[in-house]
Protein backbone atom coordinates (compact mmCIF):
# COMPACT_ATOMS: atom_id res chain seq x y z
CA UNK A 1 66.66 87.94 114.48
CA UNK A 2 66.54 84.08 114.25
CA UNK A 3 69.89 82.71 113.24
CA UNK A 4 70.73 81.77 109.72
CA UNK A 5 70.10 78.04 109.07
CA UNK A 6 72.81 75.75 108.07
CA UNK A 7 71.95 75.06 105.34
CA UNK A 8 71.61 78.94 104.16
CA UNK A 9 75.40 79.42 105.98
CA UNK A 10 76.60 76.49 103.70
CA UNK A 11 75.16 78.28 100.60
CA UNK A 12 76.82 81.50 101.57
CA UNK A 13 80.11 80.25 101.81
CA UNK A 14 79.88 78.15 98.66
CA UNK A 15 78.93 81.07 96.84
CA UNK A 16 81.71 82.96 98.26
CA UNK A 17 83.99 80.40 96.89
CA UNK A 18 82.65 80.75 93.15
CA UNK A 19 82.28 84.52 93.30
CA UNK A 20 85.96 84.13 94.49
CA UNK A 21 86.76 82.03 91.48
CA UNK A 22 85.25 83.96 88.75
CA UNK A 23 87.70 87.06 89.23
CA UNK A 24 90.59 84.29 88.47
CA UNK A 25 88.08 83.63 85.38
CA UNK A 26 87.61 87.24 84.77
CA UNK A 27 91.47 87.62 84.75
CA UNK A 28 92.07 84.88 82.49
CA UNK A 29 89.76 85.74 79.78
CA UNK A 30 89.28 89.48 79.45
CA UNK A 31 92.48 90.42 78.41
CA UNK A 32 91.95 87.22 75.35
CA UNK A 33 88.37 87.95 74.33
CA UNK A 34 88.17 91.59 75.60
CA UNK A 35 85.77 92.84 77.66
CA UNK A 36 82.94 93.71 75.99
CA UNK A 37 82.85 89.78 74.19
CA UNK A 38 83.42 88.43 77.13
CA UNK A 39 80.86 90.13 79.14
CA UNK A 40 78.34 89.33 76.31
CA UNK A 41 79.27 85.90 76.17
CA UNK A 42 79.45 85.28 80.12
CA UNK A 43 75.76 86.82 80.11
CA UNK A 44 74.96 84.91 76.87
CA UNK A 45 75.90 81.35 78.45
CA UNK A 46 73.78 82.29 81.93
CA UNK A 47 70.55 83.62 80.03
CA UNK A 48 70.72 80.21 78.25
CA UNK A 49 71.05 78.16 80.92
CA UNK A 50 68.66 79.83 82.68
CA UNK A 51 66.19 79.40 80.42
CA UNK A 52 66.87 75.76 79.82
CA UNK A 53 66.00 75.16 83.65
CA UNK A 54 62.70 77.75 83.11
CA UNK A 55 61.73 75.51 80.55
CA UNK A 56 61.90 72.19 82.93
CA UNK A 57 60.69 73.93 85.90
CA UNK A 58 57.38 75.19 83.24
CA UNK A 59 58.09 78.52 84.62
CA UNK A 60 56.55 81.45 82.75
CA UNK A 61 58.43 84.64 81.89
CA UNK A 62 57.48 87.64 83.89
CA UNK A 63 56.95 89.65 81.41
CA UNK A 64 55.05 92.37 82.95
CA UNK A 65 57.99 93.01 84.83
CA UNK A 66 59.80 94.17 82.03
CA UNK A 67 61.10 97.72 83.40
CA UNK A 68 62.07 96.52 86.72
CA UNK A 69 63.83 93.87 85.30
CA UNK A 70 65.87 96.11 82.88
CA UNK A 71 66.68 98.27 85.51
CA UNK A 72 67.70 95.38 87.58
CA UNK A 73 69.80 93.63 84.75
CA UNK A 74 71.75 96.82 84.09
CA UNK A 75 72.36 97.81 87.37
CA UNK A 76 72.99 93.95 88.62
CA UNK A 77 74.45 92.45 85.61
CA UNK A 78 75.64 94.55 82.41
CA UNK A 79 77.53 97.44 84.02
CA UNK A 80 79.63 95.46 87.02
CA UNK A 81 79.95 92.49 84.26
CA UNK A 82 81.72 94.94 82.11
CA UNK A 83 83.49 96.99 84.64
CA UNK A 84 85.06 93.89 86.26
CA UNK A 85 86.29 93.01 82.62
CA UNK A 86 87.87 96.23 81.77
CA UNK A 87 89.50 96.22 85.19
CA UNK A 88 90.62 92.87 84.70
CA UNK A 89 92.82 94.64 81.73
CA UNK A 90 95.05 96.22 84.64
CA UNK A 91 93.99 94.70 87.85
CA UNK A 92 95.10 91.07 89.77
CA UNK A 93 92.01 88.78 90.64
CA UNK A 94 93.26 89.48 94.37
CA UNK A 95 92.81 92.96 94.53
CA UNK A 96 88.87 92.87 91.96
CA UNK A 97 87.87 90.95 94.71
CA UNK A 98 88.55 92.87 97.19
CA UNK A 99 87.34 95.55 96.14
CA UNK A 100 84.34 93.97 95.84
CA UNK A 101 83.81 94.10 99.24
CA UNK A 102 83.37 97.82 99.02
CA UNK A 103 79.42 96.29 97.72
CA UNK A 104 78.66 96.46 101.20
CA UNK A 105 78.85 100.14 102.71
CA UNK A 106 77.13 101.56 99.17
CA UNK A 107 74.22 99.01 100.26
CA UNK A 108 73.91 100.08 103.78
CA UNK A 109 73.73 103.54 102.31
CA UNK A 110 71.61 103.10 99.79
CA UNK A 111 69.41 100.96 102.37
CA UNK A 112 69.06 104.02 104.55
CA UNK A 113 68.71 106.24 101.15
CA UNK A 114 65.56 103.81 100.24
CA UNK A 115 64.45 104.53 104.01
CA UNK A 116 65.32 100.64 104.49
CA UNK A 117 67.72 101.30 106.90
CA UNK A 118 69.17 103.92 109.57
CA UNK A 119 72.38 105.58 109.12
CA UNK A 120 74.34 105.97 112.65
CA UNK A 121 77.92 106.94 113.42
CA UNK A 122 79.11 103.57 113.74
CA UNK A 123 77.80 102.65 110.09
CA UNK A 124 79.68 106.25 109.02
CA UNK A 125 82.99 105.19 110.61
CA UNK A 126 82.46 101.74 108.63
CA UNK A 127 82.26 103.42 105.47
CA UNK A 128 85.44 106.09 106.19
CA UNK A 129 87.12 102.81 106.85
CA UNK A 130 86.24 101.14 103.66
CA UNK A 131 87.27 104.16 101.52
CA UNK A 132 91.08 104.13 103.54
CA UNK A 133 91.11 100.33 102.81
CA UNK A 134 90.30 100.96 98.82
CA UNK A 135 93.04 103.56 98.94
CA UNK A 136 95.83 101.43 101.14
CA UNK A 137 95.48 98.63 98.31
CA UNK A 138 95.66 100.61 95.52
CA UNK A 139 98.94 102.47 96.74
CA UNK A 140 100.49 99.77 99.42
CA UNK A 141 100.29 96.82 97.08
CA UNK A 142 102.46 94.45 94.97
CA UNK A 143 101.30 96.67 91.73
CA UNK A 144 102.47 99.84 90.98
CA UNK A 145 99.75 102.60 91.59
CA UNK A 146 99.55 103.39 87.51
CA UNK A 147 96.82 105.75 85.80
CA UNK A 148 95.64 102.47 84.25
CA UNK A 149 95.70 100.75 88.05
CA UNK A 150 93.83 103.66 89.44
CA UNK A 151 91.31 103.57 86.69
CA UNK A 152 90.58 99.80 87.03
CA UNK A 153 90.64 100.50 91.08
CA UNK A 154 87.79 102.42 90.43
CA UNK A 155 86.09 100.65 87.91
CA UNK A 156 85.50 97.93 90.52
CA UNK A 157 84.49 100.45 92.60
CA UNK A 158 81.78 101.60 90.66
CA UNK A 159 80.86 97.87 90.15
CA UNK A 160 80.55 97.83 93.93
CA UNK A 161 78.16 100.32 94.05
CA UNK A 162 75.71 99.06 90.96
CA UNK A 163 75.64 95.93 93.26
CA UNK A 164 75.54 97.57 96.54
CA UNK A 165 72.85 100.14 95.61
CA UNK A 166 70.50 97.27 93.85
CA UNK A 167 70.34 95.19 96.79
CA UNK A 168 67.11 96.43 98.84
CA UNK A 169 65.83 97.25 95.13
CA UNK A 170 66.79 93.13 94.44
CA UNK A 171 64.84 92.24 97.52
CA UNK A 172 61.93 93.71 97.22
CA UNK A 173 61.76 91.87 93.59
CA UNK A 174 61.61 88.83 95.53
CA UNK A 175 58.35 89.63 96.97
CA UNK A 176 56.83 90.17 93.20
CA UNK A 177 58.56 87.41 91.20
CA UNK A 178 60.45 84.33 91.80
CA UNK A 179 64.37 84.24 92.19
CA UNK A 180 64.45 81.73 88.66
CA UNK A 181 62.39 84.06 86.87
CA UNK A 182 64.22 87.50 88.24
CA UNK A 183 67.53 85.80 87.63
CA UNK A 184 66.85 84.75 83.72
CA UNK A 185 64.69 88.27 83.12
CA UNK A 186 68.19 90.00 84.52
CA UNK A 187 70.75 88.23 82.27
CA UNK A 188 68.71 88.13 79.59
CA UNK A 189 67.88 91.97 79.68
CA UNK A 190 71.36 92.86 80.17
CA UNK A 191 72.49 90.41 77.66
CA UNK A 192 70.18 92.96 75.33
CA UNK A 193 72.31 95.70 76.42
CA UNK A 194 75.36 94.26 76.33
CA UNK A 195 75.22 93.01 72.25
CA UNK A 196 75.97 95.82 70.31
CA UNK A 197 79.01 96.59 72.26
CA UNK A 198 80.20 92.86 71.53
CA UNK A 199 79.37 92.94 68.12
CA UNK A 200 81.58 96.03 67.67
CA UNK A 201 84.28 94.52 69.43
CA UNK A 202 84.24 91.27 68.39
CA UNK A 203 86.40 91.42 65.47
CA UNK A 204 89.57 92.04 68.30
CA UNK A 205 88.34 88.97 70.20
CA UNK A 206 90.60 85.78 70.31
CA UNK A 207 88.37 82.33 70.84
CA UNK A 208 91.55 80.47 73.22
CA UNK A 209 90.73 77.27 74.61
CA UNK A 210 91.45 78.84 77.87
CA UNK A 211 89.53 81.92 77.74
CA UNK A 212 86.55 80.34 76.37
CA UNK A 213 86.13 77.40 79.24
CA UNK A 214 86.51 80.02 81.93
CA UNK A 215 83.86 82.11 79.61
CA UNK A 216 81.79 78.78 79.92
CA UNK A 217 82.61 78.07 83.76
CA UNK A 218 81.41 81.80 84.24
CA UNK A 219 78.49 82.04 82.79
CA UNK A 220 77.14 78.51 83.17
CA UNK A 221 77.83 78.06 87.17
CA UNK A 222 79.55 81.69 88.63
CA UNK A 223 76.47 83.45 86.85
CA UNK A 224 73.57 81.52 86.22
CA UNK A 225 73.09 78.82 88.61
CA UNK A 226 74.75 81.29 91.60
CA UNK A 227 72.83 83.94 90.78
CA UNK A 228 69.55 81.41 91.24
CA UNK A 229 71.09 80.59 94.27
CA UNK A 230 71.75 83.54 95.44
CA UNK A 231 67.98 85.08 94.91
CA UNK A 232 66.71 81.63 96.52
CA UNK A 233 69.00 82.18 99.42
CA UNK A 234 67.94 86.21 99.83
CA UNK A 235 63.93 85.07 100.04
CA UNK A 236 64.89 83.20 103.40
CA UNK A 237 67.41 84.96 105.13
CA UNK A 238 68.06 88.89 106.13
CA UNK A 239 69.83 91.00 103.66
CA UNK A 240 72.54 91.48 106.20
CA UNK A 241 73.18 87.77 106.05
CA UNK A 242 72.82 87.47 102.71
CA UNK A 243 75.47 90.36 101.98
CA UNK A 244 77.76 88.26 104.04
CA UNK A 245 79.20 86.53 101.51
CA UNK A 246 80.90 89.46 100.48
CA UNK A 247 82.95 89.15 104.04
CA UNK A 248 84.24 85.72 102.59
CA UNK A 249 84.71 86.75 98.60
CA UNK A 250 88.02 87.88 98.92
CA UNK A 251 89.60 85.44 101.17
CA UNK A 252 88.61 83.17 98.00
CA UNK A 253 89.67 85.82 95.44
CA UNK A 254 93.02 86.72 96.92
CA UNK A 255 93.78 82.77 97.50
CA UNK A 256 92.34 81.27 93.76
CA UNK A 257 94.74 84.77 92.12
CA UNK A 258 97.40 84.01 94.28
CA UNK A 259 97.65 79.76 93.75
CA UNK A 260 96.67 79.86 90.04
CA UNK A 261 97.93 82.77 89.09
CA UNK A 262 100.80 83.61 90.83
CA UNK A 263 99.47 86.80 91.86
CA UNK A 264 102.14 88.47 94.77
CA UNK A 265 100.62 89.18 98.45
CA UNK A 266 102.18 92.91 99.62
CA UNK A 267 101.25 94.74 102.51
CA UNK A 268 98.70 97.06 101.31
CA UNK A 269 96.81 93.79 100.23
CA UNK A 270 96.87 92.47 103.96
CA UNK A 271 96.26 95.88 105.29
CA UNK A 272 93.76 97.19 103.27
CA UNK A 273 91.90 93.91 102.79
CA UNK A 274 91.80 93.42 106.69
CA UNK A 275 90.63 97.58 106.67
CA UNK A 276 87.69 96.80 104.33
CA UNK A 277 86.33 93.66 106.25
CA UNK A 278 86.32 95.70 109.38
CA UNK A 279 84.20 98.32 107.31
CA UNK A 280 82.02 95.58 106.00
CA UNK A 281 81.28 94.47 109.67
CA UNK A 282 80.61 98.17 110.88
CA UNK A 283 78.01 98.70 108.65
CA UNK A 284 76.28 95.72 108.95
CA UNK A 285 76.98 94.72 112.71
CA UNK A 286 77.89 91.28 111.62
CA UNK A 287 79.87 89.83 114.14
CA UNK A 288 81.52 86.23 113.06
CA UNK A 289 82.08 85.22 116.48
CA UNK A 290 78.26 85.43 116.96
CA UNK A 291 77.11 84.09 113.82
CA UNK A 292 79.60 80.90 114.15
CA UNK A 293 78.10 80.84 118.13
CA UNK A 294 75.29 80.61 116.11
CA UNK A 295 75.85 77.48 113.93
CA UNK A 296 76.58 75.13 116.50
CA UNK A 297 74.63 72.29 116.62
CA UNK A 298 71.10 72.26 118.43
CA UNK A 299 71.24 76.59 117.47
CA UNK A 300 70.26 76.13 113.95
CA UNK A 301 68.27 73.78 111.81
């Protein structure tokens, strides 16, 4: 496999650091706006600016896409949107983004599922780990293990998956329609989805300053120009590399809750986040070592 360009590493880890970001976001707003507004409104804000840059670019909907493209936008966009929110209810950014990582063994499953990719024992042992490193940070760190805790736990779990399981599905898109137009036909499908909920909830919400700029930040850059990115970057690189940014999400995640938030490190955090990026790299075979070998200069262009 040639090695990732620099350019594509770069990318990676800069979308590492906003995925990071918007669980701080997620944190900060949710529990203000409640989920369901803010989801809407996060998906809202994307769709739009989306479509603003459709409209420069004179890029045509893909309309006869319209079923993939729901199923994509639901499984992609409207349930982990709204999971992360509810979670945020009861969980620290720190520990949604680890979590997250989880994405990673329910795509190398669903890869071999899909007949994408093989399942061998190593790959197994990566996923046994991830499950003990979901478990060690639910009941090991700084947060009491609550009902409510154990419910948003899973909750990002579940998110996990819906990303994890669309990812060969997400790829294969690429080969059909371009990442602008699959990223606007997702948001704005699951902004569809997402409206009645808000409009039921949204006599609860509270407009704050502060919940609607990270609202804004989220949808405008964490969603819609990241998700662009994101598709641009999966047309030119592997989907192992491109699930690599989910190595590097929660090193941003537990450092943007912890700084801004005040969110407390424990030992189940350190153990169970270090047990889950040891999964990530069984399934997957990414080695860092390598893939920084990999980067030096006159090794990639």
């Amino acid at each position: 496999m040639r090695p990732v360009k620099t350019r594509h590493f770069l990318q990676l880890v800069l979308l590492s650091a906003l995925w990071g970001a918007s669980f701080l976001f997620i944190r900060i707003a949710s529990p203000v706006l409640g989920p369901n507004v803010m989801a809407a409104l996060r998906i809202g804000l994307a769709t739009l600016t989306l479509m603003g840059i459709m409209r420069v670019a004179n890029e045509p909907w893909p309309w006869r896409h319209w079923r993939e493209l729901f199923g994509l936008g639901t499984l992609t966009v409207a349930l982990p949107f709204l999971l992360y929110a509810w979670a945020a209810l009861h969980l620290p950014a720190g520990y949604s983004s680890l979590l997250n990582t989880m994405a990673v063994p329910f795509g190398v499953i669903a890869a071999a599922w899909m007949k994408e990719d093989t399942l061998s024992t190593r790959k197994w042992l990566g996923c046994l780990c991830g499950f003990a490193g979901v478990a060690l940070i639910v009941q090991l760190g700084p947060v009491e293990p609550t009902p409510a805790l154990l419910m948003a736990a899973a909750a990002c779990v579940a998110a996990s998956a819906c990303y994890g399981i669309s990812t060969t599905w997400m790829k294969r898109a690429t080969t059909r329609m371009s990442p602008l137009s699959i990223a606007a036909g997702i948001h704005a499908a699951a902004l569809v989805l997402l409206l009645p909920g808000a409009a039921w909830s949204l006599p609860e919400a509270r407009f704050t300053p502060g919940a609607l700029a990270a609202v804004a930040v989220m949808g405008i850059v964490t969603s819609g120009l990241a998700y662009w990115l994101n598709l641009r970057v999966l047309k030119h690189v592997s989907p192992v590399a491109a699930m690599s940014s989910a190595f590097m999400i929660p090193l941003f995640g537990v450092a943007w809750g912890h700084v801004f938030l005040g969110e407390a490190l424990g030992p189940g955090m350190v153990w169970g986040g270090a047990l889950v990026l040891v999964a990530t790299g069984l399934v997957t075979g990414f080695n860092p070592l390598r893939w920084l070998a990999a980067m030096r200069p006159g090794r990639s262009g």
